[in-house]
PDB file of N, CA and C in Angstrom:
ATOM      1  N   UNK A   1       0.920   2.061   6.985  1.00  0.00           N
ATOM      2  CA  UNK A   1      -0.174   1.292   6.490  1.00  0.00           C
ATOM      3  C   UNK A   1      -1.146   0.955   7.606  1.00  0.00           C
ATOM      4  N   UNK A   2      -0.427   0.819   8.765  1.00  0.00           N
ATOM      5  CA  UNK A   2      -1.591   0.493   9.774  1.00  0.00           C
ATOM      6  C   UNK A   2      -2.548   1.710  10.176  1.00  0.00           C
ATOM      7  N   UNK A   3      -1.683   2.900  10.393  1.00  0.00           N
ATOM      8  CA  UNK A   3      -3.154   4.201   9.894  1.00  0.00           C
ATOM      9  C   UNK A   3      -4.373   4.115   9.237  1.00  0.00           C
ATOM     10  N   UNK A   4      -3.381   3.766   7.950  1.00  0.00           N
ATOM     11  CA  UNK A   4      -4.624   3.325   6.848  1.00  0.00           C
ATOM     12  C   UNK A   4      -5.835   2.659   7.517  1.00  0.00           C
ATOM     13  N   UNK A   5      -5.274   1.126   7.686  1.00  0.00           N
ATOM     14  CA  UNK A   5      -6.422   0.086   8.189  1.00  0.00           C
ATOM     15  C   UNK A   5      -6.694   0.696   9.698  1.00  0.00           C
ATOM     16  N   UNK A   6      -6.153   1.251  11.067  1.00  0.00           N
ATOM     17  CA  UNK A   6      -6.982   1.785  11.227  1.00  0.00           C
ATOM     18  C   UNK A   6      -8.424   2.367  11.185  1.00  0.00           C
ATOM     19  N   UNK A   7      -7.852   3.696  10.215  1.00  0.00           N
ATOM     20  CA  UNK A   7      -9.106   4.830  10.113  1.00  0.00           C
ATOM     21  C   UNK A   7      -9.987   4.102   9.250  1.00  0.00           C
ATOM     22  N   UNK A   8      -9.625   3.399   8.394  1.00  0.00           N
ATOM     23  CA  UNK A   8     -10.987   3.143   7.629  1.00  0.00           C
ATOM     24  C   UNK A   8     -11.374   2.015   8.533  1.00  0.00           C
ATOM     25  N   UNK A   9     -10.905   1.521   9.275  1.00  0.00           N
ATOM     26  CA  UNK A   9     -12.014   0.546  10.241  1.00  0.00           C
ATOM     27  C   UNK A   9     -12.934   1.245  11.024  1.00  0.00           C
ATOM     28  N   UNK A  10     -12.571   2.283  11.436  1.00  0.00           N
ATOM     29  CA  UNK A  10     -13.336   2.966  12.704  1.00  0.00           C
ATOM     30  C   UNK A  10     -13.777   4.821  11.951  1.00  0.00           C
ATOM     31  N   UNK A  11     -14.067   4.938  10.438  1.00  0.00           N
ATOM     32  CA  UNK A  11     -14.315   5.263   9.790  1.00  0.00           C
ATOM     33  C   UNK A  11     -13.803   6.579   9.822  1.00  0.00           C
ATOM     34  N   UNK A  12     -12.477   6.896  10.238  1.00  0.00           N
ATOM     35  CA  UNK A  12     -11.931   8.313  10.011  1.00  0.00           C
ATOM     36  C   UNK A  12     -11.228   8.510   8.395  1.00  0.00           C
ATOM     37  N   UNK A  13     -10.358  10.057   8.609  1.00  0.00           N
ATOM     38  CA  UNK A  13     -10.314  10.351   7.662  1.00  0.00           C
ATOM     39  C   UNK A  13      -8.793   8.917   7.364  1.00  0.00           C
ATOM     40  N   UNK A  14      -8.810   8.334   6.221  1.00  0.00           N
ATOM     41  CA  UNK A  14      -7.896   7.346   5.418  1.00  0.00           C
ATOM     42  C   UNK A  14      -6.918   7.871   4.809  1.00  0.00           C
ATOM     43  N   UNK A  15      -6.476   9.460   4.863  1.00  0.00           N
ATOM     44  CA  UNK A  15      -5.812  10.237   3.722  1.00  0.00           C
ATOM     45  C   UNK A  15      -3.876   9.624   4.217  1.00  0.00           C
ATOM     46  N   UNK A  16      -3.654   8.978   3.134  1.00  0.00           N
ATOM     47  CA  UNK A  16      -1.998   9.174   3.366  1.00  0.00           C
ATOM     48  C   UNK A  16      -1.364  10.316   2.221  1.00  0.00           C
ATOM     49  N   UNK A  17      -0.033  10.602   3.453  1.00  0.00           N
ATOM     50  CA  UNK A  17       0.732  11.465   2.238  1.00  0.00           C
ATOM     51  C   UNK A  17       1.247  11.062   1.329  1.00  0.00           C
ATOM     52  N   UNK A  18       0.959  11.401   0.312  1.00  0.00           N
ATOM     53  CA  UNK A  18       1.539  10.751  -1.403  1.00  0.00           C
ATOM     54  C   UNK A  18       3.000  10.849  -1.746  1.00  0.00           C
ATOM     55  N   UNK A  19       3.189  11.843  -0.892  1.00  0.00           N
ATOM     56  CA  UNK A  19       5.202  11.703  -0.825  1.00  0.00           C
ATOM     57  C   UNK A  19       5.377  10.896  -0.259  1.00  0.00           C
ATOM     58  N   UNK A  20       5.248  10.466   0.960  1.00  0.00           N
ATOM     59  CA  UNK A  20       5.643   9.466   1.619  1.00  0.00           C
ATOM     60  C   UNK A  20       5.558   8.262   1.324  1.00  0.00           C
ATOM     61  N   UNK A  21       4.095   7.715   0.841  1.00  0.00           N
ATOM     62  CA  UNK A  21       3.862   6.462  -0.129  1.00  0.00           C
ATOM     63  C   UNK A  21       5.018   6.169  -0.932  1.00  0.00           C
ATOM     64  N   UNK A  22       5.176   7.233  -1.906  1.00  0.00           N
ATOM     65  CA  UNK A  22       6.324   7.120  -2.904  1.00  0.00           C
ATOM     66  C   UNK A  22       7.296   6.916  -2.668  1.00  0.00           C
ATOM     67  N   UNK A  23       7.870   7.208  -1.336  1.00  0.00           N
ATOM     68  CA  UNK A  23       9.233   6.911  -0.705  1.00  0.00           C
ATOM     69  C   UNK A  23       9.408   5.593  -0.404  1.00  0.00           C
ATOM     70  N   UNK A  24       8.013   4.935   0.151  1.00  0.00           N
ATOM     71  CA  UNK A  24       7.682   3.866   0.567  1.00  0.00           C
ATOM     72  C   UNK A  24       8.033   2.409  -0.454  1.00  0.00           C
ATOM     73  N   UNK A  25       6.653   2.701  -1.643  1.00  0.00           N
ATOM     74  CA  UNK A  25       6.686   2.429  -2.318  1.00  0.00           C
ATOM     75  C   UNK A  25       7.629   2.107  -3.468  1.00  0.00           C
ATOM     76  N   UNK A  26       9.133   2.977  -3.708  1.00  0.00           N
ATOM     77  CA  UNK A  26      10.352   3.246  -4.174  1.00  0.00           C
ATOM     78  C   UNK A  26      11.029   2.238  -3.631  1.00  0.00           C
ATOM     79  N   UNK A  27      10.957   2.064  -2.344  1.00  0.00           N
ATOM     80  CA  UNK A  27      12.183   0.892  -1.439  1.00  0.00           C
ATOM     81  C   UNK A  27      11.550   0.107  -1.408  1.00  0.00           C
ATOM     82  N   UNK A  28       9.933  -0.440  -1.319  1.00  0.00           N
ATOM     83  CA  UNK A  28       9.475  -1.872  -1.587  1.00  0.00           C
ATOM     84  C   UNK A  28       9.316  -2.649  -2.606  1.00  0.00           C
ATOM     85  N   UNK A  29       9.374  -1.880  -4.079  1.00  0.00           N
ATOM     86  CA  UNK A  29       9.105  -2.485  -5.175  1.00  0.00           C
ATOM     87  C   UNK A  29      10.376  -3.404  -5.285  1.00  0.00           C
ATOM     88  N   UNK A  30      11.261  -2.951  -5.421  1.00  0.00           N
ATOM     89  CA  UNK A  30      12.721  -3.808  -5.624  1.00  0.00           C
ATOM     90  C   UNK A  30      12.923  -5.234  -4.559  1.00  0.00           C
ATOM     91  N   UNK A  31      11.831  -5.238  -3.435  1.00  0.00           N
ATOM     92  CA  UNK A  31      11.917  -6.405  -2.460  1.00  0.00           C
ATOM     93  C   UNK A  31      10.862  -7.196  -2.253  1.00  0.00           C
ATOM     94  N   UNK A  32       9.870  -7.009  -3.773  1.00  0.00           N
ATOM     95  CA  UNK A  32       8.854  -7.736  -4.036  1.00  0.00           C
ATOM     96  C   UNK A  32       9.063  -9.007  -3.574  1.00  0.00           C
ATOM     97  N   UNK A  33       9.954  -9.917  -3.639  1.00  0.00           N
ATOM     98  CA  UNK A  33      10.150 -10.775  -4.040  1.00  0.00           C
ATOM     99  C   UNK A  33      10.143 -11.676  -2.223  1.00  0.00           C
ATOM    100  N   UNK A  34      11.006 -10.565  -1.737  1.00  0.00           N
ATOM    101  CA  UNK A  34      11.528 -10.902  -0.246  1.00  0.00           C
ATOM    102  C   UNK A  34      10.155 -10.778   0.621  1.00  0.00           C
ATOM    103  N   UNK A  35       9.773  -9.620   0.230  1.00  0.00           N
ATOM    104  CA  UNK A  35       8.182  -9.453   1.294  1.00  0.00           C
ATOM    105  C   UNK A  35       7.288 -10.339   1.279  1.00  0.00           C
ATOM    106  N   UNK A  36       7.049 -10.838  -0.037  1.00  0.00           N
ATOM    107  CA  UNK A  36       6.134 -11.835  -0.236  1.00  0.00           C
ATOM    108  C   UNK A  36       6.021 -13.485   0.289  1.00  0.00           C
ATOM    109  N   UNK A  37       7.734 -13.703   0.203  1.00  0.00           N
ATOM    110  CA  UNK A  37       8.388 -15.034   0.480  1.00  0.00           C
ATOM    111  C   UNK A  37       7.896 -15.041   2.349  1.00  0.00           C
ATOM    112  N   UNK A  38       7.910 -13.402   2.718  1.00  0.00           N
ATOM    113  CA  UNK A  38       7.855 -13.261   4.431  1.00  0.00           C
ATOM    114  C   UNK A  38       6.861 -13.907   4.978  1.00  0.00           C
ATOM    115  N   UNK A  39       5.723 -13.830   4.087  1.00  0.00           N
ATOM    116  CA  UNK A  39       4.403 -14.207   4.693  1.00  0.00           C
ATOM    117  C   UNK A  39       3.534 -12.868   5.451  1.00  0.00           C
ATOM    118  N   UNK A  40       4.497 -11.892   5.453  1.00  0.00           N
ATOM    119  CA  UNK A  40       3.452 -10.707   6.074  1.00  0.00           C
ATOM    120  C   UNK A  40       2.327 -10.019   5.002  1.00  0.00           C
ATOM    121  N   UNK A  41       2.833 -10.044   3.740  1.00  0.00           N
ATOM    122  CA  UNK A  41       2.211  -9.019   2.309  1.00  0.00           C
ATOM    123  C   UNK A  41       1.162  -9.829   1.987  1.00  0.00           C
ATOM    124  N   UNK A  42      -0.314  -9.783   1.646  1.00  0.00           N
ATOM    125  CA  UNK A  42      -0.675 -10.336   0.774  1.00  0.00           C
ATOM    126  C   UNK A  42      -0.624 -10.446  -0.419  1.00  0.00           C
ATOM    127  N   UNK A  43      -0.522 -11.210  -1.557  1.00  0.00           N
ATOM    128  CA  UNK A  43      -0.782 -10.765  -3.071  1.00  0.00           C
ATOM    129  C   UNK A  43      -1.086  -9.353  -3.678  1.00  0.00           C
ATOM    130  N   UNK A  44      -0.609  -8.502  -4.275  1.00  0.00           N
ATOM    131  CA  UNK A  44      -0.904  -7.692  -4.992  1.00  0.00           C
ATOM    132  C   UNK A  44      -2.015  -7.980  -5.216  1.00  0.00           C
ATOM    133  N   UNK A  45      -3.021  -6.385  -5.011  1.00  0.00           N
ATOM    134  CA  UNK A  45      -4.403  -5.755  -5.835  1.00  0.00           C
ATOM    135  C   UNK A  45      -4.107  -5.202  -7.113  1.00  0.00           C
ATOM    136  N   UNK A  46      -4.978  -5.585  -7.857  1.00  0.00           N
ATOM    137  CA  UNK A  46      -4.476  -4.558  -9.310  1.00  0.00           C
ATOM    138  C   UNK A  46      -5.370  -3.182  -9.163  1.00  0.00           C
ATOM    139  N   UNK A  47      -5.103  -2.146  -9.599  1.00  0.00           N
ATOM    140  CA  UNK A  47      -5.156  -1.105  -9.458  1.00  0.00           C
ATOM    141  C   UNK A  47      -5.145  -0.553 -11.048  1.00  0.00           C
ATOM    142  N   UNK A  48      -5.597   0.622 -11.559  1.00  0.00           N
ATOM    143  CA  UNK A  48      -5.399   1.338 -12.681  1.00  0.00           C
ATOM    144  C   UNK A  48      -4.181   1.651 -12.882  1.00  0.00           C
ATOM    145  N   UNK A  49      -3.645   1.624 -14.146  1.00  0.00           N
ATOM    146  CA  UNK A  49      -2.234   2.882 -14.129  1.00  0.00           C
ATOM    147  C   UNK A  49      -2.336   4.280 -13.517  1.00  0.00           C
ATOM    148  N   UNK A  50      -3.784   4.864 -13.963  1.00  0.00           N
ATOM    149  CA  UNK A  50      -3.888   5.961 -13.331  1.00  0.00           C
ATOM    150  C   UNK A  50      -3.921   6.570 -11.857  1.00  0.00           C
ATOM    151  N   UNK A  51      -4.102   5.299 -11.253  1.00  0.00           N
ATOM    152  CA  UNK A  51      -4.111   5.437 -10.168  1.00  0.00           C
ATOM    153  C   UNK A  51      -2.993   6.297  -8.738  1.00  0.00           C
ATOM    154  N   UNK A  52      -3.568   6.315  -7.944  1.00  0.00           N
ATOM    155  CA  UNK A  52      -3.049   7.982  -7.335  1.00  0.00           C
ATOM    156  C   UNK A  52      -1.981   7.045  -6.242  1.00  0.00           C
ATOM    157  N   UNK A  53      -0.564   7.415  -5.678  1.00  0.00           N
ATOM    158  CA  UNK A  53       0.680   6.885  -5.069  1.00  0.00           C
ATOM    159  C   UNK A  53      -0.232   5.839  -3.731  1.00  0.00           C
ATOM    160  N   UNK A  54      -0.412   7.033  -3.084  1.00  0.00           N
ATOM    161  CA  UNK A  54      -1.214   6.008  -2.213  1.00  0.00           C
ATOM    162  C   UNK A  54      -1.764   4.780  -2.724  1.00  0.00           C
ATOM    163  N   UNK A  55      -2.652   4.796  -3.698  1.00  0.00           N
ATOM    164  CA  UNK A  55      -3.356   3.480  -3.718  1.00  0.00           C
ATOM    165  C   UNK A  55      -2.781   2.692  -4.445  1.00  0.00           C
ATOM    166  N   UNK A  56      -1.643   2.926  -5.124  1.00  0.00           N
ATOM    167  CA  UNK A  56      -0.392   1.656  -5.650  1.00  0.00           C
ATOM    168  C   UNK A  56      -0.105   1.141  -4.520  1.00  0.00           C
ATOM    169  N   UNK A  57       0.210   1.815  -3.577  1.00  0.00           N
ATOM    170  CA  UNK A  57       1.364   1.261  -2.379  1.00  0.00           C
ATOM    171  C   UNK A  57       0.118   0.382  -1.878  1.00  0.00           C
ATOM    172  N   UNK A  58      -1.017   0.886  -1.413  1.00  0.00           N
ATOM    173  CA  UNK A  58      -1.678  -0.171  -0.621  1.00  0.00           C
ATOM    174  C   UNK A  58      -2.116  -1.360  -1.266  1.00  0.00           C
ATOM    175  N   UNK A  59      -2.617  -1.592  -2.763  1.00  0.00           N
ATOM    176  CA  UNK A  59      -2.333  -2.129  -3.562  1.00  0.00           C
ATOM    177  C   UNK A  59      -1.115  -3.437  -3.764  1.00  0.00           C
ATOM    178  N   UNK A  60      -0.190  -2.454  -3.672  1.00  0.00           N
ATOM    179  CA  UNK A  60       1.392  -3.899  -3.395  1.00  0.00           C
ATOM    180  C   UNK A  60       1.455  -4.119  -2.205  1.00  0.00           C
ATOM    181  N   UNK A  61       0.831  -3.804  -1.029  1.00  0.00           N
ATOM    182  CA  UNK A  61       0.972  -4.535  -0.332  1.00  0.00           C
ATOM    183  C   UNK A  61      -0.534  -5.380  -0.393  1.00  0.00           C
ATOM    184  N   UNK A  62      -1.516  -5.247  -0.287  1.00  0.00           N
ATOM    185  CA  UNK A  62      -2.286  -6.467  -0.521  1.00  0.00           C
ATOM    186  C   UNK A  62      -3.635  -5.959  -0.112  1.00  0.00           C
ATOM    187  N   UNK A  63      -3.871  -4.397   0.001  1.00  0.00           N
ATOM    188  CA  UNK A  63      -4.845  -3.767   0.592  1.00  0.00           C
ATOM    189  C   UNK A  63      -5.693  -3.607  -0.907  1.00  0.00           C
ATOM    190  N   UNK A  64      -6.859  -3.151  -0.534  1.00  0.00           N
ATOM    191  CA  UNK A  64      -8.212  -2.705  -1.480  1.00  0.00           C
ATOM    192  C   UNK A  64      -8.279  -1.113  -1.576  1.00  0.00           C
ATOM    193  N   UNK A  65      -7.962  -0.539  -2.191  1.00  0.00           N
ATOM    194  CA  UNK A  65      -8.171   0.833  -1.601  1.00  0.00           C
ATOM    195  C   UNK A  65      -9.128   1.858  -2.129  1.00  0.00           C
TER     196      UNK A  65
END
């Protein structure tokens, strides 16, 4: 995720791999609960259903994407 925020700060390419998200994304959903309590996650973005792996994941964690 810090790639992410990175490149789009300093305006490169933002592309994550969508497998990897999903892997990501797979082991964080179930620790919603714990990440949030951490203080590191912000609030969930809502996002479309349609929406593409990457931008769920950045999404649950608290990004705009």
């Amino acid at each position: 995720m810090h790639t992410w925020d990175l490149a789009r700060a300093t305006g490169q390419d933002e592309h994550l791999d969508p497998a990897k998200c999903a892997q990501l994304l797979d082991g964080m959903l179930p620790l919603d609960d714990v990440l949030r309590a951490s203080g590191q996650y912000q609030p969930r973005v809502e996002v479309p259903e349609s929406a593409d792996v990457p931008s769920r994941l950045l999404a649950f964690i608290g990004r705009k994407p």
